[in-house]
PDB file of N, CA and C in Angstrom:
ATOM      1  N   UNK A   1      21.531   7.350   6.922  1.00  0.00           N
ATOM      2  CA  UNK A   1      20.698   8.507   6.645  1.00  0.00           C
ATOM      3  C   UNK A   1      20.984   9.658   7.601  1.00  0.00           C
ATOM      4  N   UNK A   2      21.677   9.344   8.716  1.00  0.00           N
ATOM      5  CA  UNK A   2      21.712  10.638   9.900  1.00  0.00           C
ATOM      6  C   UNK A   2      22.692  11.209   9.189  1.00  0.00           C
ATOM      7  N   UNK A   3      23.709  11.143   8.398  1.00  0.00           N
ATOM      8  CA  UNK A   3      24.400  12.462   7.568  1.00  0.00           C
ATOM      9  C   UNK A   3      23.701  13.328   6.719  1.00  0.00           C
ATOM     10  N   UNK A   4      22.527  12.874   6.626  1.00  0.00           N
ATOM     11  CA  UNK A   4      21.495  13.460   5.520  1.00  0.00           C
ATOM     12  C   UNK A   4      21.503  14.604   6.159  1.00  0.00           C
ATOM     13  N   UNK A   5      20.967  14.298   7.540  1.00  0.00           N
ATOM     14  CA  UNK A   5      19.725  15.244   8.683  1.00  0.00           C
ATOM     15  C   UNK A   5      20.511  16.472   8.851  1.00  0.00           C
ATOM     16  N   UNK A   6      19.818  17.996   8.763  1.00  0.00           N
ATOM     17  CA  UNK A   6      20.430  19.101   9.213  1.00  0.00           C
ATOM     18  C   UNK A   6      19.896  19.139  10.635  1.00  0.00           C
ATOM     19  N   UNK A   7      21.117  19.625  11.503  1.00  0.00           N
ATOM     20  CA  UNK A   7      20.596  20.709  13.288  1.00  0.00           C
ATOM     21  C   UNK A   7      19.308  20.748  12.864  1.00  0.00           C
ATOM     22  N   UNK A   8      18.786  20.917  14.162  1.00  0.00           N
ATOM     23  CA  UNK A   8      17.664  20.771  15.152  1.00  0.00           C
ATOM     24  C   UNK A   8      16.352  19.842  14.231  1.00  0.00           C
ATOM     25  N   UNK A   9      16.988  18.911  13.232  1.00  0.00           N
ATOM     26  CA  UNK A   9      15.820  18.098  12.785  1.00  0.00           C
ATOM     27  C   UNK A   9      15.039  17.296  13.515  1.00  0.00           C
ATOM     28  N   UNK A  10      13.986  16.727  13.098  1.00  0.00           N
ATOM     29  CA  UNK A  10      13.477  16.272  14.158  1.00  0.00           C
ATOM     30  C   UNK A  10      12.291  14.905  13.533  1.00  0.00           C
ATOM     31  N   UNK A  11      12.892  14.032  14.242  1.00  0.00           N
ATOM     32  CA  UNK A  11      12.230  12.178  13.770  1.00  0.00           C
ATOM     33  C   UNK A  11      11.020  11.875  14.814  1.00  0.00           C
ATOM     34  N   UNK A  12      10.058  11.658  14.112  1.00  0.00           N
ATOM     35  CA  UNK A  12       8.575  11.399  14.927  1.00  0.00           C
ATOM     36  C   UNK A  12       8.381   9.877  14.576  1.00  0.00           C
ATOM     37  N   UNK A  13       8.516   9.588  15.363  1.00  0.00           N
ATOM     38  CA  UNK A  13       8.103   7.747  15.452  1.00  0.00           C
ATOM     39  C   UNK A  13       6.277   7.591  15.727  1.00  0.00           C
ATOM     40  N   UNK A  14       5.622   6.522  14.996  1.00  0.00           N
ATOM     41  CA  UNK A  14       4.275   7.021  15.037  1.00  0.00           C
ATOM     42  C   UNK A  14       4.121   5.504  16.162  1.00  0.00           C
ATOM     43  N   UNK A  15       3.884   5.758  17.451  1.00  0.00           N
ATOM     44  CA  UNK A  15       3.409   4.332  18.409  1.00  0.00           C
ATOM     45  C   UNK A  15       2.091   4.245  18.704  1.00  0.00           C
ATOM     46  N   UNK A  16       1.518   3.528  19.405  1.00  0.00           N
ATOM     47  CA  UNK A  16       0.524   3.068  19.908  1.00  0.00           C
ATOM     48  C   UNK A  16       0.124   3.120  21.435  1.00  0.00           C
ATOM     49  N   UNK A  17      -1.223   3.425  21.321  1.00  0.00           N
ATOM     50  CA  UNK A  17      -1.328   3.267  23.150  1.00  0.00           C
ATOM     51  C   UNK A  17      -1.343   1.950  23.325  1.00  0.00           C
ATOM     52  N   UNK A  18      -1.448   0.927  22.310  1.00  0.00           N
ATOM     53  CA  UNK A  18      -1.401  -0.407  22.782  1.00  0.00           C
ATOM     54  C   UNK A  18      -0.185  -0.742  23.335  1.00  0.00           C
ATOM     55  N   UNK A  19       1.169   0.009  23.042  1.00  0.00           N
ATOM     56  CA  UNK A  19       2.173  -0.214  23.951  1.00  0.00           C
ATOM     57  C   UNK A  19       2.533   0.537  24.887  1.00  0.00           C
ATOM     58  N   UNK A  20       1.945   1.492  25.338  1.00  0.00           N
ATOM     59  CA  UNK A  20       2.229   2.714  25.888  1.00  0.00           C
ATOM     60  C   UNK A  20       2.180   2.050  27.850  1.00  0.00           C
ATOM     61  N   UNK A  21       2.974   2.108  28.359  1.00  0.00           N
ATOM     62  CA  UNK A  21       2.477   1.377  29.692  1.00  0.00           C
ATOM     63  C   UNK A  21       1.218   1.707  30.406  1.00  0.00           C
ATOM     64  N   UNK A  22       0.698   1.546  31.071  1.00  0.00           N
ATOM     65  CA  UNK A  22      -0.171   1.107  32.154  1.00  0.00           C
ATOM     66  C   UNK A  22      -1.901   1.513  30.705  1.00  0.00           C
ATOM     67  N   UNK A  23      -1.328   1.675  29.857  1.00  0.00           N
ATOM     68  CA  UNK A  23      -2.912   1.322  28.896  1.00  0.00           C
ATOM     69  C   UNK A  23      -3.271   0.128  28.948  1.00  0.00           C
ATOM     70  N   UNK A  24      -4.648   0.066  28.486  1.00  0.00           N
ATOM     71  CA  UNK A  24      -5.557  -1.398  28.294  1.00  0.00           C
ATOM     72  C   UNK A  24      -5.048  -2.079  27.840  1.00  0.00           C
ATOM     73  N   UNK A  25      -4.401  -3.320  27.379  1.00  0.00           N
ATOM     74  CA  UNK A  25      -4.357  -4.369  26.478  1.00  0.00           C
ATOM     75  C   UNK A  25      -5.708  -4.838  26.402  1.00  0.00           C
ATOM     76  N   UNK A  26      -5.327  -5.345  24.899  1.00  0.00           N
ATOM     77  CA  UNK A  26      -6.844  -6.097  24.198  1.00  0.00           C
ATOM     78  C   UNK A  26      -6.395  -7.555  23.666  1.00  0.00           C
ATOM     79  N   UNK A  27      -7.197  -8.651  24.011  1.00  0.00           N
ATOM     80  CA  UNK A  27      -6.707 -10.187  23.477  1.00  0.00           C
ATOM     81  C   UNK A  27      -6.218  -9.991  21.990  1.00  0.00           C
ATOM     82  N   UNK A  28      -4.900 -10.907  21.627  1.00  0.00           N
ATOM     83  CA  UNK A  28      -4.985 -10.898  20.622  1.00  0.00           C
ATOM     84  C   UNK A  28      -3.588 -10.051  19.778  1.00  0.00           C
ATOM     85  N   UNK A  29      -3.659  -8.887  20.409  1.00  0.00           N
ATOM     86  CA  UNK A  29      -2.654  -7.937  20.168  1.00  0.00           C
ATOM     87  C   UNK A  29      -1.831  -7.815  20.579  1.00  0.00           C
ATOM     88  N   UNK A  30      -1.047  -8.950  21.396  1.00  0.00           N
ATOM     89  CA  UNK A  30       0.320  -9.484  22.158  1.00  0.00           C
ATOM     90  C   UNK A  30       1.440  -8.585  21.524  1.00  0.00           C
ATOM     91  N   UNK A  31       1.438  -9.764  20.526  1.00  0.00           N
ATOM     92  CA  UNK A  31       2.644  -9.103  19.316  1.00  0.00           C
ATOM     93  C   UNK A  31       3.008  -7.489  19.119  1.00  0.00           C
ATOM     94  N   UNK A  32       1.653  -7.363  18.425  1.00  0.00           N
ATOM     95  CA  UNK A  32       1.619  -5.611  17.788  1.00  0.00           C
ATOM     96  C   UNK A  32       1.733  -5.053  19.291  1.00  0.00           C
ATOM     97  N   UNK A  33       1.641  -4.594  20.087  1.00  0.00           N
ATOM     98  CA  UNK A  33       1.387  -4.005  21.715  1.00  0.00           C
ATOM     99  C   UNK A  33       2.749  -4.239  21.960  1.00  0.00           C
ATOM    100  N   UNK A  34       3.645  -5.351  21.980  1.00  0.00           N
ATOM    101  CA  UNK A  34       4.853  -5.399  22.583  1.00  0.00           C
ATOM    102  C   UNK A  34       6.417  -4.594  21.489  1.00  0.00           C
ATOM    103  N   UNK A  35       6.031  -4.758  19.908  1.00  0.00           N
ATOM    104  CA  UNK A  35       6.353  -4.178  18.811  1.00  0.00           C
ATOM    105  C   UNK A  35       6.081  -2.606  19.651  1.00  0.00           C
ATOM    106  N   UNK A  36       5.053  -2.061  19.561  1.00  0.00           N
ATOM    107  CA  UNK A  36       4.942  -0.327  19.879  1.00  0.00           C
ATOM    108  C   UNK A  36       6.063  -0.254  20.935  1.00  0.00           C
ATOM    109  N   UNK A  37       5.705  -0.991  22.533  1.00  0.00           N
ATOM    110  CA  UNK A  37       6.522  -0.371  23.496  1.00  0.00           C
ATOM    111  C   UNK A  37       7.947  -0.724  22.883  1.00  0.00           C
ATOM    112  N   UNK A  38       8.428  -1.274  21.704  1.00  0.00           N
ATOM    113  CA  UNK A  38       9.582  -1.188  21.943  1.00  0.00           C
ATOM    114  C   UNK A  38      10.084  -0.454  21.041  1.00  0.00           C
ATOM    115  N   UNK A  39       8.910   0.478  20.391  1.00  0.00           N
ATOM    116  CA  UNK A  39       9.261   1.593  19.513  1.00  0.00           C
ATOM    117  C   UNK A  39       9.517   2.517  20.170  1.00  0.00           C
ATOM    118  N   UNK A  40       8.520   2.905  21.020  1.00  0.00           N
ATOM    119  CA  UNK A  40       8.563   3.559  22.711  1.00  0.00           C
ATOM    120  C   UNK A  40      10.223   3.776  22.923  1.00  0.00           C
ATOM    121  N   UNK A  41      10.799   2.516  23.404  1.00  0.00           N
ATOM    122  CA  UNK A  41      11.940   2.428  24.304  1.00  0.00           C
ATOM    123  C   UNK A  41      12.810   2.822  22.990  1.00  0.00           C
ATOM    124  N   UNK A  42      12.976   3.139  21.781  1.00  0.00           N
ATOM    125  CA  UNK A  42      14.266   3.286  20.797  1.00  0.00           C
ATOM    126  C   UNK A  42      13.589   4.499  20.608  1.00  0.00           C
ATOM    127  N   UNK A  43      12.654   5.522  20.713  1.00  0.00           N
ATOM    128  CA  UNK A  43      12.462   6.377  20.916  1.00  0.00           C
ATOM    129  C   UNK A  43      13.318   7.045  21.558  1.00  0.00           C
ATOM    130  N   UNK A  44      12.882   6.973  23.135  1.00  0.00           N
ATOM    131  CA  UNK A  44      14.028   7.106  24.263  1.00  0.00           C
ATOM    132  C   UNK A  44      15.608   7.379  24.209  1.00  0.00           C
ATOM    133  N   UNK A  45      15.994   6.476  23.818  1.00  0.00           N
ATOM    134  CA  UNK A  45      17.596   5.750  23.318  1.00  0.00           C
ATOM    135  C   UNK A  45      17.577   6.922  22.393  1.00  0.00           C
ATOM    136  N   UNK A  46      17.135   6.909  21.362  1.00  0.00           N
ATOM    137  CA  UNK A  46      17.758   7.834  19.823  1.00  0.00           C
ATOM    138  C   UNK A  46      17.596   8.859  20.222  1.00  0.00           C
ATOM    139  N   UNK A  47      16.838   9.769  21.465  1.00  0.00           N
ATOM    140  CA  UNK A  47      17.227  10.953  21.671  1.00  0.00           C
ATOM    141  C   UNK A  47      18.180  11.271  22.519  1.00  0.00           C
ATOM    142  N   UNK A  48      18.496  10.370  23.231  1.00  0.00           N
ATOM    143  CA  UNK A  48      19.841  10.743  23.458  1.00  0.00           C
ATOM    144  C   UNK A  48      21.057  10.579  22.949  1.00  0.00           C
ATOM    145  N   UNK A  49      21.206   9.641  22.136  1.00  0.00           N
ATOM    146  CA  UNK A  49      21.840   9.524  20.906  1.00  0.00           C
ATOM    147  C   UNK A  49      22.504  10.470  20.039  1.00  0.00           C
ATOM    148  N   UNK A  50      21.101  11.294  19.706  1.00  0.00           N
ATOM    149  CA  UNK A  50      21.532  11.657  18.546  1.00  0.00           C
ATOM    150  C   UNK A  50      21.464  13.464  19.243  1.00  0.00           C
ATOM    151  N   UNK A  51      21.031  13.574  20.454  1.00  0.00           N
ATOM    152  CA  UNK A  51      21.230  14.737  21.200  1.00  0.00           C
ATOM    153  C   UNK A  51      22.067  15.662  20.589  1.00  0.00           C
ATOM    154  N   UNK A  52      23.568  15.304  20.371  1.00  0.00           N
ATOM    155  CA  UNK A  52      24.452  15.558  20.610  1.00  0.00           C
ATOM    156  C   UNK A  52      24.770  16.744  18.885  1.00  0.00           C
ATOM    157  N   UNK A  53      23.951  15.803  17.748  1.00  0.00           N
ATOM    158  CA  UNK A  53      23.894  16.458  16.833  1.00  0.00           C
ATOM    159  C   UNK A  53      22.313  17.642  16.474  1.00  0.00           C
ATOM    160  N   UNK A  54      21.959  17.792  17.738  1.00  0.00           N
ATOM    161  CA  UNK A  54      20.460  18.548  18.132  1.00  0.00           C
ATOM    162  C   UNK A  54      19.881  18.208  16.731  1.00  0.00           C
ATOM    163  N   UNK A  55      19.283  16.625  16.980  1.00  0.00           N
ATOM    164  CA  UNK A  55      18.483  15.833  16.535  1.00  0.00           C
ATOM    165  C   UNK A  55      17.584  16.026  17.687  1.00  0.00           C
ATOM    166  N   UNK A  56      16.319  15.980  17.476  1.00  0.00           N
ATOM    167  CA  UNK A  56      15.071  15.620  17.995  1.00  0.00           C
ATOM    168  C   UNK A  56      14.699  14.944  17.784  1.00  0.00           C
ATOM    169  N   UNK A  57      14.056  13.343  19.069  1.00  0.00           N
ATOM    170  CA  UNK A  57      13.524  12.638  18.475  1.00  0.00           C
ATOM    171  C   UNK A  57      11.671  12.265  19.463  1.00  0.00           C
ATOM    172  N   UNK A  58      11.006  11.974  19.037  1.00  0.00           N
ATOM    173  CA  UNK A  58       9.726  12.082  19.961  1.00  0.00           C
ATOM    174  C   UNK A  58       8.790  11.046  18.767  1.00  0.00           C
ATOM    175  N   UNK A  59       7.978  10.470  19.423  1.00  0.00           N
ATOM    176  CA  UNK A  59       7.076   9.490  19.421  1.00  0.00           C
ATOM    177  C   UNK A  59       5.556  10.175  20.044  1.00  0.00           C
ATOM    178  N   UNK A  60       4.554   9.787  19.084  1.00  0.00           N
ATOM    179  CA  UNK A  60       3.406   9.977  19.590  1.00  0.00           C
ATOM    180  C   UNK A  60       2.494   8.470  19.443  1.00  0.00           C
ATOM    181  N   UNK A  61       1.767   8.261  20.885  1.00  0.00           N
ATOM    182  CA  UNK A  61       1.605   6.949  21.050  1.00  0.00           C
ATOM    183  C   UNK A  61       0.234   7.093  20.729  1.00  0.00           C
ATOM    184  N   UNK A  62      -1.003   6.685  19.338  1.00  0.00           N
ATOM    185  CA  UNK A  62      -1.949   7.096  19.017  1.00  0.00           C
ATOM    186  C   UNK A  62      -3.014   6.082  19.485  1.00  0.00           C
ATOM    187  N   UNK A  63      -4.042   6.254  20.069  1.00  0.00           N
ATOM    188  CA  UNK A  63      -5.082   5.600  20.290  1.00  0.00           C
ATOM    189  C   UNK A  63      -5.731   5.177  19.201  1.00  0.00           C
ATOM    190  N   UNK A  64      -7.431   5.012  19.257  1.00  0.00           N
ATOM    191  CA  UNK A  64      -7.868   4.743  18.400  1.00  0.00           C
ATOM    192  C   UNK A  64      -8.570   5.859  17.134  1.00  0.00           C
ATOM    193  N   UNK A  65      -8.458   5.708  15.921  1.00  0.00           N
ATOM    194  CA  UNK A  65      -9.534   6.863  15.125  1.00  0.00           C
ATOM    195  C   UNK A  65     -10.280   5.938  14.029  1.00  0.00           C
ATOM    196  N   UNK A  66     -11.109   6.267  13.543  1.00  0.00           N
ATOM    197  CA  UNK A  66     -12.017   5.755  13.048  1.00  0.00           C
ATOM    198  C   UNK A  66     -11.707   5.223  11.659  1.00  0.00           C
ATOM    199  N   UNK A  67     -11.420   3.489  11.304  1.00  0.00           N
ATOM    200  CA  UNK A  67     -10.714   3.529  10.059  1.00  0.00           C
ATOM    201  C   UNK A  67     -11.279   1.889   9.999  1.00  0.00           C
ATOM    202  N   UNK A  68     -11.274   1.316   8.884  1.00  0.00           N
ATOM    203  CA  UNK A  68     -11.391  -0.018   8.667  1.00  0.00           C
ATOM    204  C   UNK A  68     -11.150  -0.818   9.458  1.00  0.00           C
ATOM    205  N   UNK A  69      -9.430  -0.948   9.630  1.00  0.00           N
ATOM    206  CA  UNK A  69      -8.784  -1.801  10.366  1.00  0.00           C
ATOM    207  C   UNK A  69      -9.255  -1.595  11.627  1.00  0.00           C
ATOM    208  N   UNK A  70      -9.631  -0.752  12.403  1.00  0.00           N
ATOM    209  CA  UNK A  70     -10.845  -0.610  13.980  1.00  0.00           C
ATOM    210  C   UNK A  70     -12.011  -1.170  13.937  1.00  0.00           C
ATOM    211  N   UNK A  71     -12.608  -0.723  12.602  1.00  0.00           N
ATOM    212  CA  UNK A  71     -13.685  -1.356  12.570  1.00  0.00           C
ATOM    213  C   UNK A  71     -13.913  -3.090  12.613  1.00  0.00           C
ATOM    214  N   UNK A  72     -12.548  -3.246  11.924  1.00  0.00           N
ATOM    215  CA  UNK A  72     -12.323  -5.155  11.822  1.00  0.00           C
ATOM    216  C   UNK A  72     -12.180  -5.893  13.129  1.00  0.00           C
ATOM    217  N   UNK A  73     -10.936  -4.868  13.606  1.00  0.00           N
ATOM    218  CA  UNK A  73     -10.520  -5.153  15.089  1.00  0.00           C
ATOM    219  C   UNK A  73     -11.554  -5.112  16.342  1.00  0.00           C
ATOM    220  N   UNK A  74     -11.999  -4.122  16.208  1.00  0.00           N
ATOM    221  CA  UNK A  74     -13.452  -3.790  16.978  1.00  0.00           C
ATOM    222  C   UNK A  74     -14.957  -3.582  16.624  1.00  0.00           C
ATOM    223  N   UNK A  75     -15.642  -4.621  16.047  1.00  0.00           N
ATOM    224  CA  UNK A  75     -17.009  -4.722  15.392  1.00  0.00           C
ATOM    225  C   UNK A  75     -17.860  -3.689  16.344  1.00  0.00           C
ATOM    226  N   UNK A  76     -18.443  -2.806  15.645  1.00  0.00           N
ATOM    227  CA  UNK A  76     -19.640  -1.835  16.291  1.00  0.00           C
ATOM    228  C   UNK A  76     -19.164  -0.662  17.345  1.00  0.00           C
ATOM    229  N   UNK A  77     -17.601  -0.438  17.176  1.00  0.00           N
ATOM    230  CA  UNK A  77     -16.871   0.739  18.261  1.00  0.00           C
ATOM    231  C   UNK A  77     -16.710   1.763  17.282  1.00  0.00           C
ATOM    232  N   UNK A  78     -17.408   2.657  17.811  1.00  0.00           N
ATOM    233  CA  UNK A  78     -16.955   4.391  17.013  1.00  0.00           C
ATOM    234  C   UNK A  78     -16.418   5.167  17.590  1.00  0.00           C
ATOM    235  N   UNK A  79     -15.068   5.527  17.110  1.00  0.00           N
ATOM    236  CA  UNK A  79     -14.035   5.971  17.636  1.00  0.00           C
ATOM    237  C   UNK A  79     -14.792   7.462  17.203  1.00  0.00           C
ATOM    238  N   UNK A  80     -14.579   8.207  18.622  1.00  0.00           N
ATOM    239  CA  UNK A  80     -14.608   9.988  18.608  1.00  0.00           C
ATOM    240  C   UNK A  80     -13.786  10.626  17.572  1.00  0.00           C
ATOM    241  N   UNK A  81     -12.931   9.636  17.375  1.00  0.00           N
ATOM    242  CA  UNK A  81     -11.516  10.590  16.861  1.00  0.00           C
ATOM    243  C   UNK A  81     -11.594  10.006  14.927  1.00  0.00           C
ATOM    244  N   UNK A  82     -12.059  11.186  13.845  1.00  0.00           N
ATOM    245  CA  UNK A  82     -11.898  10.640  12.517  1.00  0.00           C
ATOM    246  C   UNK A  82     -10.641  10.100  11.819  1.00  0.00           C
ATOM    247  N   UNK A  83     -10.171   9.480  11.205  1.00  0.00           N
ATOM    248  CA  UNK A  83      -8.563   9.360  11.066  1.00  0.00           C
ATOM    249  C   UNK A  83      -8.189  11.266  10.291  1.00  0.00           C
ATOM    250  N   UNK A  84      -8.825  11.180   9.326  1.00  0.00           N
ATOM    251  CA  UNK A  84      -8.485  13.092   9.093  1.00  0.00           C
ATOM    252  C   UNK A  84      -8.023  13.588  10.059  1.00  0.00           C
ATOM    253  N   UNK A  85      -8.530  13.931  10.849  1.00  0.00           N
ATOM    254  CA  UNK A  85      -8.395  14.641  12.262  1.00  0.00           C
ATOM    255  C   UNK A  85      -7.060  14.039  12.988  1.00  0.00           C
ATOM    256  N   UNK A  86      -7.197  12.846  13.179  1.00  0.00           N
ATOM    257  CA  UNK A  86      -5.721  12.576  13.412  1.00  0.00           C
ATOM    258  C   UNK A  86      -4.569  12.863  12.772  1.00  0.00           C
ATOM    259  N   UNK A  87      -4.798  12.672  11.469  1.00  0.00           N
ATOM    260  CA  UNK A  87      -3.089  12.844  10.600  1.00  0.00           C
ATOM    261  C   UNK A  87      -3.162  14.401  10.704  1.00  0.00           C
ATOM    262  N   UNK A  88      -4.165  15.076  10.551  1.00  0.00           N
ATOM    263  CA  UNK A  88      -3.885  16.817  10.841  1.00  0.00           C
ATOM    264  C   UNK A  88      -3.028  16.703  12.255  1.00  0.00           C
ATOM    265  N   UNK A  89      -3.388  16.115  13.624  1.00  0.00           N
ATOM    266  CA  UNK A  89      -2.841  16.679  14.668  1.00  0.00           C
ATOM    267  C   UNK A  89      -1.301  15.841  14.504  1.00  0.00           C
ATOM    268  N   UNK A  90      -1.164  14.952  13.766  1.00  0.00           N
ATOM    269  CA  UNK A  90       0.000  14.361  13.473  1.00  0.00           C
ATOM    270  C   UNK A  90       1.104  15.092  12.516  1.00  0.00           C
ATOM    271  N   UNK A  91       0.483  15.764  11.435  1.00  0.00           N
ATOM    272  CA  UNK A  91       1.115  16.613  10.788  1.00  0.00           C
ATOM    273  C   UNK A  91       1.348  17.830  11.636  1.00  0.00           C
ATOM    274  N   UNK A  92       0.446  18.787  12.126  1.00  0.00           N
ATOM    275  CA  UNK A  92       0.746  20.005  12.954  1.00  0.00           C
ATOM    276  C   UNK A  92       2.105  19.251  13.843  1.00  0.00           C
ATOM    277  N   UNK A  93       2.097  18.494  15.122  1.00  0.00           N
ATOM    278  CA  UNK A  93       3.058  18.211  15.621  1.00  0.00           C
ATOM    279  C   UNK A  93       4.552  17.712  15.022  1.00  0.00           C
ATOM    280  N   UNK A  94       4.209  17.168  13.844  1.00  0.00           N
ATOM    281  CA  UNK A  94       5.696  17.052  13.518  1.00  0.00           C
ATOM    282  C   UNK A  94       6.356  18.603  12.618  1.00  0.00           C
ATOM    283  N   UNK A  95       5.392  19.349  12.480  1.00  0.00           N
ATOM    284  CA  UNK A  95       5.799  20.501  11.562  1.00  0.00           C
ATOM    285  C   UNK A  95       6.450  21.591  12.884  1.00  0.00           C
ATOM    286  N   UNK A  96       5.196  21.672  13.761  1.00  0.00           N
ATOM    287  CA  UNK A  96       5.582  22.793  14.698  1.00  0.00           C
ATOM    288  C   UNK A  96       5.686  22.690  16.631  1.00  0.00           C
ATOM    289  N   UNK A  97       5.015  21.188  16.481  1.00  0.00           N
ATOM    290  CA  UNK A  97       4.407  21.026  17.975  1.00  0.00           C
ATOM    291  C   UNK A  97       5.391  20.558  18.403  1.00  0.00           C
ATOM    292  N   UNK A  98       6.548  19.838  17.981  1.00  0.00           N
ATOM    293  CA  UNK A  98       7.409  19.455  18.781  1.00  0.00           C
ATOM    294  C   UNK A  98       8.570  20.128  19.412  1.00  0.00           C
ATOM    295  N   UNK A  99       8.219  21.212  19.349  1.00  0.00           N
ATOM    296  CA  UNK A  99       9.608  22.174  20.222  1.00  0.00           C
ATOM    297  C   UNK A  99       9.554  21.835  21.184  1.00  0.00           C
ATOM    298  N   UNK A 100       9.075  21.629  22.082  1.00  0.00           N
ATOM    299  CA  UNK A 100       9.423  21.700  23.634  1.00  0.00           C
ATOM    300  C   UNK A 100       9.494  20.340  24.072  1.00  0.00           C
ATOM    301  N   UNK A 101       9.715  19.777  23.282  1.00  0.00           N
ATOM    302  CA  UNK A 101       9.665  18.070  23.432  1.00  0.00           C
ATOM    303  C   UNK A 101      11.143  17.339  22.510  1.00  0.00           C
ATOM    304  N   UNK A 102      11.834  16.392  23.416  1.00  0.00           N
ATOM    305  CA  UNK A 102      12.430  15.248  22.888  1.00  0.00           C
ATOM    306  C   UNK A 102      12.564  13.731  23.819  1.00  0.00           C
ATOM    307  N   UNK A 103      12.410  13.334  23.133  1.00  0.00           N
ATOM    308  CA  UNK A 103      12.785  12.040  23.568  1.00  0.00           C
ATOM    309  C   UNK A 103      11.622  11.513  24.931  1.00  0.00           C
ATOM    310  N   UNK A 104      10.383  12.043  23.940  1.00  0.00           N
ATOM    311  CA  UNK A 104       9.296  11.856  25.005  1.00  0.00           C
ATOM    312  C   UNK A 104       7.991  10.802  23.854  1.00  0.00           C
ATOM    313  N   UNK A 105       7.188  10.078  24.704  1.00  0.00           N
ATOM    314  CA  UNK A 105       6.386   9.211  24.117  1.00  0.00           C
ATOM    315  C   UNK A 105       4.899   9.874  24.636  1.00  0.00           C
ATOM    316  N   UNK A 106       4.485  10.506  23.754  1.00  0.00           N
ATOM    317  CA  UNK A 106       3.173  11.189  23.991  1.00  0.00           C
ATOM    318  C   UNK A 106       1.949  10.785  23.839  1.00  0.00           C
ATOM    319  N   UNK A 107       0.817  10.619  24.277  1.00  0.00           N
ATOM    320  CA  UNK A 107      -0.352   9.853  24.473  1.00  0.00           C
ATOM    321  C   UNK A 107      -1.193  10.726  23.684  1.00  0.00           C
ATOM    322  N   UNK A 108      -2.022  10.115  22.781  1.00  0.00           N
ATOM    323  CA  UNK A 108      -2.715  10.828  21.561  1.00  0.00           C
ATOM    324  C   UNK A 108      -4.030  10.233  21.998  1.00  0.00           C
ATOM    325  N   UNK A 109      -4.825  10.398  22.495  1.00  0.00           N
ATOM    326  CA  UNK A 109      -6.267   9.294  23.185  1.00  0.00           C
ATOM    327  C   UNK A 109      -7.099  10.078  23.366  1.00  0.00           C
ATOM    328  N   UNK A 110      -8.463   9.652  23.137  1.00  0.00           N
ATOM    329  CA  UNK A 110      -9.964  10.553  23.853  1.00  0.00           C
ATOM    330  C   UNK A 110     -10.289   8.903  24.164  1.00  0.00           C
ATOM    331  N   UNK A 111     -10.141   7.947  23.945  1.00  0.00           N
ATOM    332  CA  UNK A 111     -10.896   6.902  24.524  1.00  0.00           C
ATOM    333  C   UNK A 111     -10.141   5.376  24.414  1.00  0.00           C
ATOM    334  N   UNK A 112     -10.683   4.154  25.172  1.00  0.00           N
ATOM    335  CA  UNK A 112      -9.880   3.776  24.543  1.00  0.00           C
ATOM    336  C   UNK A 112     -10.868   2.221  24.447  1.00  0.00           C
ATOM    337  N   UNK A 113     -10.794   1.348  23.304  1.00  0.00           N
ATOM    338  CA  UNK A 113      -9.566   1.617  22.550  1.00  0.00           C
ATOM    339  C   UNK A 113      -8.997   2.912  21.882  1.00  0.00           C
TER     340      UNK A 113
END
């Protein structure tokens, strides 16, 4: 697919603060938590990678927002953050927010989980 991509495109990897280093771990979420950081780390790698064809690549590591699967995971926690509200700041950043950024893993959090 990278022959597809025109100059200065730019690949947003969607991670987790569950892998994000020195965040909380929660029992249970071994697996999924060690999966993110190593979305994290090929984050990293593919921007320099693909540098060369001014590919952009950046990761935003999302906390929690308010959705079923939280609610399952975490009985009686209300996340500050609505999922709406998230995919807006997820959409704005991959449309316009990521200029000044590559090959960086960004922390998306008001709380945590």
């Amino acid at each position: 697919m990278l022959f597809l991509m025109a100059k200065n495109a730019h690949i947003l990897n969607i991670g987790s603060m569950g892998g994000f280093q020195g965040s909380a771990k929660f029992l249970g979420l071994s697996a999924y938590s060690a999966s993110k950081a190593a979305l994290h780390t090929l984050t990293e790698c593919l921007a320099q990678e693909l540098a060369p064809q001014q590919i952009k690549v950046n990761c935003l590591a999302l906390g929690s927002a308010q959705t079923e699967m939280l609610e399952r995971a975490f009985p009686g926690y209300q996340s500050p953050v609505l999922a709406f509200e998230m995919g807006k700041y997820i959409a704005d950043f991959a449309l316009t927010g990521h200029r000044f950024f590559n090959g960086k893993v960004l922390p998306v959090a008001l709380s945590t989980p």
